[in-house]
Protein backbone atom coordinates (compact mmCIF):
# COMPACT_ATOMS: atom_id res chain seq x y z
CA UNK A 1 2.97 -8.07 -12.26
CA UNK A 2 0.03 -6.51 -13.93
CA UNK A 3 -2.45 -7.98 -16.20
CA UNK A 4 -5.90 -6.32 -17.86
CA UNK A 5 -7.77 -9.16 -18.59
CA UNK A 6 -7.70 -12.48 -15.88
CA UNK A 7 -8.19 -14.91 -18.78
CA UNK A 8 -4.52 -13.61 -20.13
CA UNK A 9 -2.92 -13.65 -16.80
CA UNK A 10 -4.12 -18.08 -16.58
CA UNK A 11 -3.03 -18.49 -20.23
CA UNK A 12 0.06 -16.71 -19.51
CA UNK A 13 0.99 -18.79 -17.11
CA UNK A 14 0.57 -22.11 -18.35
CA UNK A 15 2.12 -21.28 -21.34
CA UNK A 16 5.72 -20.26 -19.60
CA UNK A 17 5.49 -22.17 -16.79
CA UNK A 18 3.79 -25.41 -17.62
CA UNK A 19 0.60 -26.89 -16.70
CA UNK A 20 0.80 -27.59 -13.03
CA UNK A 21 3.66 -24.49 -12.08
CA UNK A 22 1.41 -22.47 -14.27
CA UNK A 23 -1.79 -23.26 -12.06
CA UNK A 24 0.20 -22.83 -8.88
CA UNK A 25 1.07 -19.35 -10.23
CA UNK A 26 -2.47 -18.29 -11.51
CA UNK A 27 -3.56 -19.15 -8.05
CA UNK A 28 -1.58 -16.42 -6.58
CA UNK A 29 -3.23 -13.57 -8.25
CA UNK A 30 -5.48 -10.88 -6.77
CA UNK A 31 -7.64 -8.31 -7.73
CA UNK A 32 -5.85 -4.67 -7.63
CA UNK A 33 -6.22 -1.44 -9.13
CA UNK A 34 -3.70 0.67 -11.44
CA UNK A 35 -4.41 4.48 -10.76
CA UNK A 36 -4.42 6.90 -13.27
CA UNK A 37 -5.57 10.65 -13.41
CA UNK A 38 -8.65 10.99 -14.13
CA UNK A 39 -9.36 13.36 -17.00
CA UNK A 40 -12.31 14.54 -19.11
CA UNK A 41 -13.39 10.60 -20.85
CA UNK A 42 -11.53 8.99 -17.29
CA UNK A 43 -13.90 9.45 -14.11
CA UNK A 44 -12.51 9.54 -10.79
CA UNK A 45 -13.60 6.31 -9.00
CA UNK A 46 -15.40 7.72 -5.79
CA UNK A 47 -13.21 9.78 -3.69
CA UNK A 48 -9.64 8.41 -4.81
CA UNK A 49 -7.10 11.06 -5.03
CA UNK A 50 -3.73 11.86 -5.02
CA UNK A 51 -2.62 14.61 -2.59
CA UNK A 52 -4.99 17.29 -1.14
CA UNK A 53 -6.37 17.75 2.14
CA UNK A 54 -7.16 14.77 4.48
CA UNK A 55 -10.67 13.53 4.83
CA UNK A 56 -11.07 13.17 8.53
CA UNK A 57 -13.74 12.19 10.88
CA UNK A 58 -14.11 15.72 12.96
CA UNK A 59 -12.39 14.49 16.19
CA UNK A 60 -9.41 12.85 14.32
CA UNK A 61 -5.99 14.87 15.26
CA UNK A 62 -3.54 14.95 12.41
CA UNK A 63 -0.57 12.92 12.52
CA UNK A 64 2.60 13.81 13.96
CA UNK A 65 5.78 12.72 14.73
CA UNK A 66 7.97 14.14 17.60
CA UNK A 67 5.74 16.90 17.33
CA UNK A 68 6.09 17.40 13.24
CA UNK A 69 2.95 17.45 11.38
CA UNK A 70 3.02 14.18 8.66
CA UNK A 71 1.86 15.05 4.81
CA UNK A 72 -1.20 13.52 3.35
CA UNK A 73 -0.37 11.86 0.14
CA UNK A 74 -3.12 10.20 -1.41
CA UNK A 75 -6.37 8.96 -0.26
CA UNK A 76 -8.60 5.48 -1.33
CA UNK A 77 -11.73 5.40 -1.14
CA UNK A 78 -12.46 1.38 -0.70
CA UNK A 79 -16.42 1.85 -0.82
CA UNK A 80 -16.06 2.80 -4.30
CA UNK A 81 -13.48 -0.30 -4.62
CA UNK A 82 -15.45 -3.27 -3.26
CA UNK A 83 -17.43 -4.23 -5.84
CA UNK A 84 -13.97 -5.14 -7.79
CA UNK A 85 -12.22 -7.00 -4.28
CA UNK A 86 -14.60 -8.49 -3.12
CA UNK A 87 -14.07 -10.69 -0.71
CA UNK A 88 -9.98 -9.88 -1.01
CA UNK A 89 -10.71 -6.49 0.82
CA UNK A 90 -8.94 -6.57 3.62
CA UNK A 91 -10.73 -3.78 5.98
CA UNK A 92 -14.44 -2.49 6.47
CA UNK A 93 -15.07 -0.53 3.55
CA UNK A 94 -14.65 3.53 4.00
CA UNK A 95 -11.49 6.16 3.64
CA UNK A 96 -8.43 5.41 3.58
CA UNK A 97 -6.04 8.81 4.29
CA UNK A 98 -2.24 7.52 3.40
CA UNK A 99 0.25 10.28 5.30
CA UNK A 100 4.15 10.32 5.11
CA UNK A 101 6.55 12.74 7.09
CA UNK A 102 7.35 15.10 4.44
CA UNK A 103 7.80 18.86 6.09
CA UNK A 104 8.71 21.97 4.48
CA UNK A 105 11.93 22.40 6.66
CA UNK A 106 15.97 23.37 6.42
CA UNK A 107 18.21 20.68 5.98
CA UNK A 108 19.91 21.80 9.48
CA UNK A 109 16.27 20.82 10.86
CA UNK A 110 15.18 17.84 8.51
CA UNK A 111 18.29 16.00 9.19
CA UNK A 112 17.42 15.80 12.79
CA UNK A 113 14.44 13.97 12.27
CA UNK A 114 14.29 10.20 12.80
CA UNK A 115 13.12 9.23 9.38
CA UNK A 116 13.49 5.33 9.94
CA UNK A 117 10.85 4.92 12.99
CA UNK A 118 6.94 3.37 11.60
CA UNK A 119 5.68 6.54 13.07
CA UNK A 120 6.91 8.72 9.87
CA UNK A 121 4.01 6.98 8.54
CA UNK A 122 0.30 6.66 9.18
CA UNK A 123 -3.03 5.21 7.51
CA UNK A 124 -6.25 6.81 9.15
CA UNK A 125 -9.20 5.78 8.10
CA UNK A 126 -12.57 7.79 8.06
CA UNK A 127 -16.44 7.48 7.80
CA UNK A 128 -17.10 9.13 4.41
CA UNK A 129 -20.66 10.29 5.85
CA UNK A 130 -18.84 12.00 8.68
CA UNK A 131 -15.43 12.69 6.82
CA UNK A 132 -14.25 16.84 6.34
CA UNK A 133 -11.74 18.31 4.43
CA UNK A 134 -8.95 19.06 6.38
CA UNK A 135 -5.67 21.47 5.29
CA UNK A 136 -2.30 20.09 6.76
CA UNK A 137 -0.99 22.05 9.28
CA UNK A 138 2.52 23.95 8.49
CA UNK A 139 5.29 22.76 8.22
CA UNK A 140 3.78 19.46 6.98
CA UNK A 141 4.09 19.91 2.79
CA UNK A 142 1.24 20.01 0.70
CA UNK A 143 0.28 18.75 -2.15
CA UNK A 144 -2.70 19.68 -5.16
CA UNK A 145 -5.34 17.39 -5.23
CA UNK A 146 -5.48 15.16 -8.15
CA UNK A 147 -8.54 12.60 -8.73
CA UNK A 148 -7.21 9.33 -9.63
CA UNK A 149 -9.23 6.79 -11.23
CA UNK A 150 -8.90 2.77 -10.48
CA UNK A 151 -7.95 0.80 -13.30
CA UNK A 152 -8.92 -2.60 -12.65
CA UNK A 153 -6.93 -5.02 -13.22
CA UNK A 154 -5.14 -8.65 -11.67
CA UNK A 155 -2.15 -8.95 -10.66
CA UNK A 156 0.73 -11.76 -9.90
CA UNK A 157 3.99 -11.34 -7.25
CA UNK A 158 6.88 -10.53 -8.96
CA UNK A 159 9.26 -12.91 -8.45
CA UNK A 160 11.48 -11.87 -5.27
CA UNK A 161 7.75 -12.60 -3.31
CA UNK A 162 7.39 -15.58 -4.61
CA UNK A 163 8.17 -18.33 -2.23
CA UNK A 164 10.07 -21.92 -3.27
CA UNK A 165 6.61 -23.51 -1.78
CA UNK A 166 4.70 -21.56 -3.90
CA UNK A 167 5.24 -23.26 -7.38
CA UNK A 168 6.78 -26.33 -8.55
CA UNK A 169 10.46 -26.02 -10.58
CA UNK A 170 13.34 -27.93 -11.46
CA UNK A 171 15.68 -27.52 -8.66
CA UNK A 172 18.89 -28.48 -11.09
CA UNK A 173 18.19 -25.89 -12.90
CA UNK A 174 16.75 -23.19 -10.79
CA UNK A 175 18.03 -22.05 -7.51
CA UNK A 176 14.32 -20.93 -6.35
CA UNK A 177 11.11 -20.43 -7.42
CA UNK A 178 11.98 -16.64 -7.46
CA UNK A 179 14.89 -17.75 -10.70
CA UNK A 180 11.83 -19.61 -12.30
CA UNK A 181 9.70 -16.22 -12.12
CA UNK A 182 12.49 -14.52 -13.02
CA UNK A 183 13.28 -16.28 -16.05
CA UNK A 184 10.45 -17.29 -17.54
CA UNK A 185 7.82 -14.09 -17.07
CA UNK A 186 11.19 -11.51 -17.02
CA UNK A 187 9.46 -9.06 -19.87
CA UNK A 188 6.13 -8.79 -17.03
CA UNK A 189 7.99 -9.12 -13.94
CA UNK A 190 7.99 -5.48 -12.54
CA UNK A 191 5.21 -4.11 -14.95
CA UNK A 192 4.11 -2.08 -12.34
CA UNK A 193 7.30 0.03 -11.82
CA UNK A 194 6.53 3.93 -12.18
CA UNK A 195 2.95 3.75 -11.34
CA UNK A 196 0.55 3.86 -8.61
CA UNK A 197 -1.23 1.17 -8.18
CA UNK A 198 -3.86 0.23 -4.74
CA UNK A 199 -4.14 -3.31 -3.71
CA UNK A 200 -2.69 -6.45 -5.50
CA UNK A 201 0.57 -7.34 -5.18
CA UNK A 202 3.48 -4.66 -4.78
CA UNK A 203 6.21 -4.50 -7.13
CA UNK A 204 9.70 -5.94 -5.87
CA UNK A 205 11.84 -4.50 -8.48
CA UNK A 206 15.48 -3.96 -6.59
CA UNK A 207 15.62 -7.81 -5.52
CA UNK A 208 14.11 -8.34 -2.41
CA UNK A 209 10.52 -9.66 -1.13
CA UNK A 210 7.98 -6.85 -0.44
CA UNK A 211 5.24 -9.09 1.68
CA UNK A 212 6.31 -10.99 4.33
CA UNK A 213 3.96 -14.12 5.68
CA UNK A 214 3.07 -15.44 8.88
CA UNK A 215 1.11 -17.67 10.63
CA UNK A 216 -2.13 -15.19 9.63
CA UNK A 217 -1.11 -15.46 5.62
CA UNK A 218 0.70 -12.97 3.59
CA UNK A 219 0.52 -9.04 4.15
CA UNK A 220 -1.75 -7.14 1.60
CA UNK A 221 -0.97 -4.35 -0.07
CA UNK A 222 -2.91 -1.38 0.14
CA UNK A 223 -0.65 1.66 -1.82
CA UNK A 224 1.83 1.65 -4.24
CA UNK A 225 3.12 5.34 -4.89
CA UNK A 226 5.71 6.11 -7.82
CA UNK A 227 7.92 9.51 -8.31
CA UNK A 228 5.17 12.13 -9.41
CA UNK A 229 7.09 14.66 -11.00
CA UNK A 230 3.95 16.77 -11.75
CA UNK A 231 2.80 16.78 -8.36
CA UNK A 232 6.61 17.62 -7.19
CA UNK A 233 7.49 14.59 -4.83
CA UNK A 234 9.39 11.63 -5.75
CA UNK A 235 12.04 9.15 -3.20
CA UNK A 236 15.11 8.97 -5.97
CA UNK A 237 15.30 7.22 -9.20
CA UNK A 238 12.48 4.31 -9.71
CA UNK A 239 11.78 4.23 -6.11
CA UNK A 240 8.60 4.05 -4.37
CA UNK A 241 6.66 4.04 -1.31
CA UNK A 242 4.63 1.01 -0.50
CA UNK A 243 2.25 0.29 2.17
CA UNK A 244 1.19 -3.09 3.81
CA UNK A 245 -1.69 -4.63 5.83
CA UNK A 246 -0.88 -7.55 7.94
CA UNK A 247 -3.38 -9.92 6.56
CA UNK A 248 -5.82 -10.96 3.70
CA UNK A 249 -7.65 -13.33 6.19
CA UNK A 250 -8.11 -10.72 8.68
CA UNK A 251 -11.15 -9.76 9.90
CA UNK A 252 -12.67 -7.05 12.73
CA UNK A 253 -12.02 -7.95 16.22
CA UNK A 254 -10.21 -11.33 15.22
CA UNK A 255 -7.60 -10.83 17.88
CA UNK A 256 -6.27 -7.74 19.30
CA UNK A 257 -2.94 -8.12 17.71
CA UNK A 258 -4.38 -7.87 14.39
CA UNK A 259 -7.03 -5.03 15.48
CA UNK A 260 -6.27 -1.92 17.04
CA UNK A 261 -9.03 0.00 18.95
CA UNK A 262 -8.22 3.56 19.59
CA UNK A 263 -8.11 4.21 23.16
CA UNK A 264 -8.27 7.90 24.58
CA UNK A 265 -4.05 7.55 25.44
CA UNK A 266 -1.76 7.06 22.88
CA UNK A 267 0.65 5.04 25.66
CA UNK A 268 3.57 6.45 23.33
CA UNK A 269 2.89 10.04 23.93
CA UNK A 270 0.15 10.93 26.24
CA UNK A 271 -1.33 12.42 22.76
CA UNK A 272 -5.61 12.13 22.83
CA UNK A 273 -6.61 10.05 20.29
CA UNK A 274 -10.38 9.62 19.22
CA UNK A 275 -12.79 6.79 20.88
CA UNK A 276 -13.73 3.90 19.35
CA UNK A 277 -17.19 4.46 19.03
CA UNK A 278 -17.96 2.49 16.66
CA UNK A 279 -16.77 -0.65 14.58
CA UNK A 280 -16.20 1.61 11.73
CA UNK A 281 -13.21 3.14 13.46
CA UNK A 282 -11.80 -0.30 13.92
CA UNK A 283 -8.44 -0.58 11.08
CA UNK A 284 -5.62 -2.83 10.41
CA UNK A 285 -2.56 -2.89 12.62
CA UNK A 286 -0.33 -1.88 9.42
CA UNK A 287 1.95 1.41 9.14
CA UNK A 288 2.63 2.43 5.96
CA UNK A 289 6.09 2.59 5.82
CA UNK A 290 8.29 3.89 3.14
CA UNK A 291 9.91 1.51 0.96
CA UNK A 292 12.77 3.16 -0.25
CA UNK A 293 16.47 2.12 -2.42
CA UNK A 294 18.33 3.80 -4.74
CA UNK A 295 19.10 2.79 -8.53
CA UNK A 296 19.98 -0.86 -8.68
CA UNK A 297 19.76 -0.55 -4.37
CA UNK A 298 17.22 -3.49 -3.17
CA UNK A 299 13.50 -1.96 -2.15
CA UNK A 300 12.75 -2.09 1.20
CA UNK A 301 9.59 -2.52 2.95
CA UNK A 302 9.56 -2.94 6.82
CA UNK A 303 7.01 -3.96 9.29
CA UNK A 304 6.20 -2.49 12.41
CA UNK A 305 3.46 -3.50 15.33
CA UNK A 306 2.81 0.26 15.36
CA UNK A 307 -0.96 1.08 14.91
CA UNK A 308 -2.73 2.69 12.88
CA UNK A 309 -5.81 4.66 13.90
């Protein structure tokens, strides 16, 4: 649930939802970013792009799983999106390189491929001093690189992750806080359906909760990515692909199972995997996995302790 102007979003919400539901609401929001191409009058906020090659520290191996190559799909430059966050950035500021398992194969060899495991997704992040340009290898699929700028804006859940603690409602006449939503915001509630959008809240569209919470706070959502007919992929009508952090209140080196430090096995696969040499190659335990449903299907988003490097 999108809004361009913060004063709109409060106002909003006390107007629908009355005075105290309304502030309960408004105190849900965070700052996000709806990405757009930029063009000729529309910059490209830092190094934010859709598609193109990865921009990886030198020692970084690309992704794979059972031994195929992952695709890069878009990549966030958070430097250039602190100022906006602020203290809501989840991570130490730098690259973020979002990949998905998306080769150029047969059917008789793409069907054999476990497409429901957190490794068919990855989120490597990179020191843009020490960050190249680096081509996928084959058969991973490619994609043109398009420079996205970051719209900012604030954002609200959509109803299916809002929780009946969350906000106060008539329970005769609502069977959850997610009916109150519902009803009363319907014409905003999944605003951000068909875009691409970094940060925020995620958009729960097909009737189930995107962010799950635990005893570190809600997830936070890093990626949003929509069917992109001009840049030729796309997961089926209105779907998306959304990836999650585990926590807004996490912070380097808080506890291991919150931090992942690279070590030189991956105990999965014997695969190397670059040193932790420094703090900056410290990232969020958080796969980005796909969140996928067909038309009127519910969106899916799973979690996985799977890390990312």
């Amino acid at each position: 649930m999108q809004f361009d102007d913060p004063a709109d979003l409060s106002r909003v919400c006390t107007e629908r939802l009355g005075e105290k539901a309304g502030r309960q609401f408004a105190a849900m929001a965070r700052r996000g970013f709806r990405l757009v191409r930029s063009t000729g009058s529309i910059q490209a906020t830092g190094q934010c792009r859709l598609g193109g090659p990865a921009l990886l520290e030198p020692e970084a191996l690309w992704p794979e799983q059972s031994g195929v190559p992952l695709s890069l799909h878009a990549v966030l430059d958070t430097d250039a999106l602190a100022p906006w966050l602020g203290d809501e950035m989840p991570l130490r500021p730098g690259l973020l390189n979002f990949f998905y398992l998306d080769p150029d194969l047969p059917y008789e060899e793409y069907r054999k491929l476990d497409m429901f495991v957190s490794e068919v997704c990855r989120v490597i992040p990179a020191d843009p001093a020490r960050a190249v340009e680096t081509t996928a290898p084959e058969p991973a699929r490619s994609y043109p690189a398009v420079p996205v700028h970051a719209a900012e804006v604030t954002m609200l859940p959509d109803c299916w992750d809002v929780e009946d603690e969350d906000v106060e409602f008539d329970r005769d006449q609502h069977w959850g806080a997610a009916s109150l939503i519902l009803g009363e915001m319907r014409d905003l509630d999944g605003n951000t359906a068909g875009s691409h959008c970094a940060f925020g809240w995620p958009d729960t569209s097909y009737t189930l909760k995107v962010s799950s919470r635990d005893a570190d706070g809600p997830t936070v959502h890093l990626l949003q990515l929509a069917e992109d007919t001009e840049l030729g992929w796309g997961w089926g009508t209105r779907e998306r692909c959304t990836s999650l952090s585990r926590s807004r209140h996490s912070r380097p080196a808080t506890s291991a199972r919150q931090w992942h430090r690279p070590s030189a096995v991956d105990p999965r696969g014997g695969r190397s995997l670059p040193k932790a040499a420094s703090p900056s190659s410290q990232c969020l335990v958080s796969p980005w996995f796909p969140a996928r449903s067909g038309t009127g299907a519910a969106l899916r988003s799973v979690r996985s302790d799977s890390p990312v490097y």
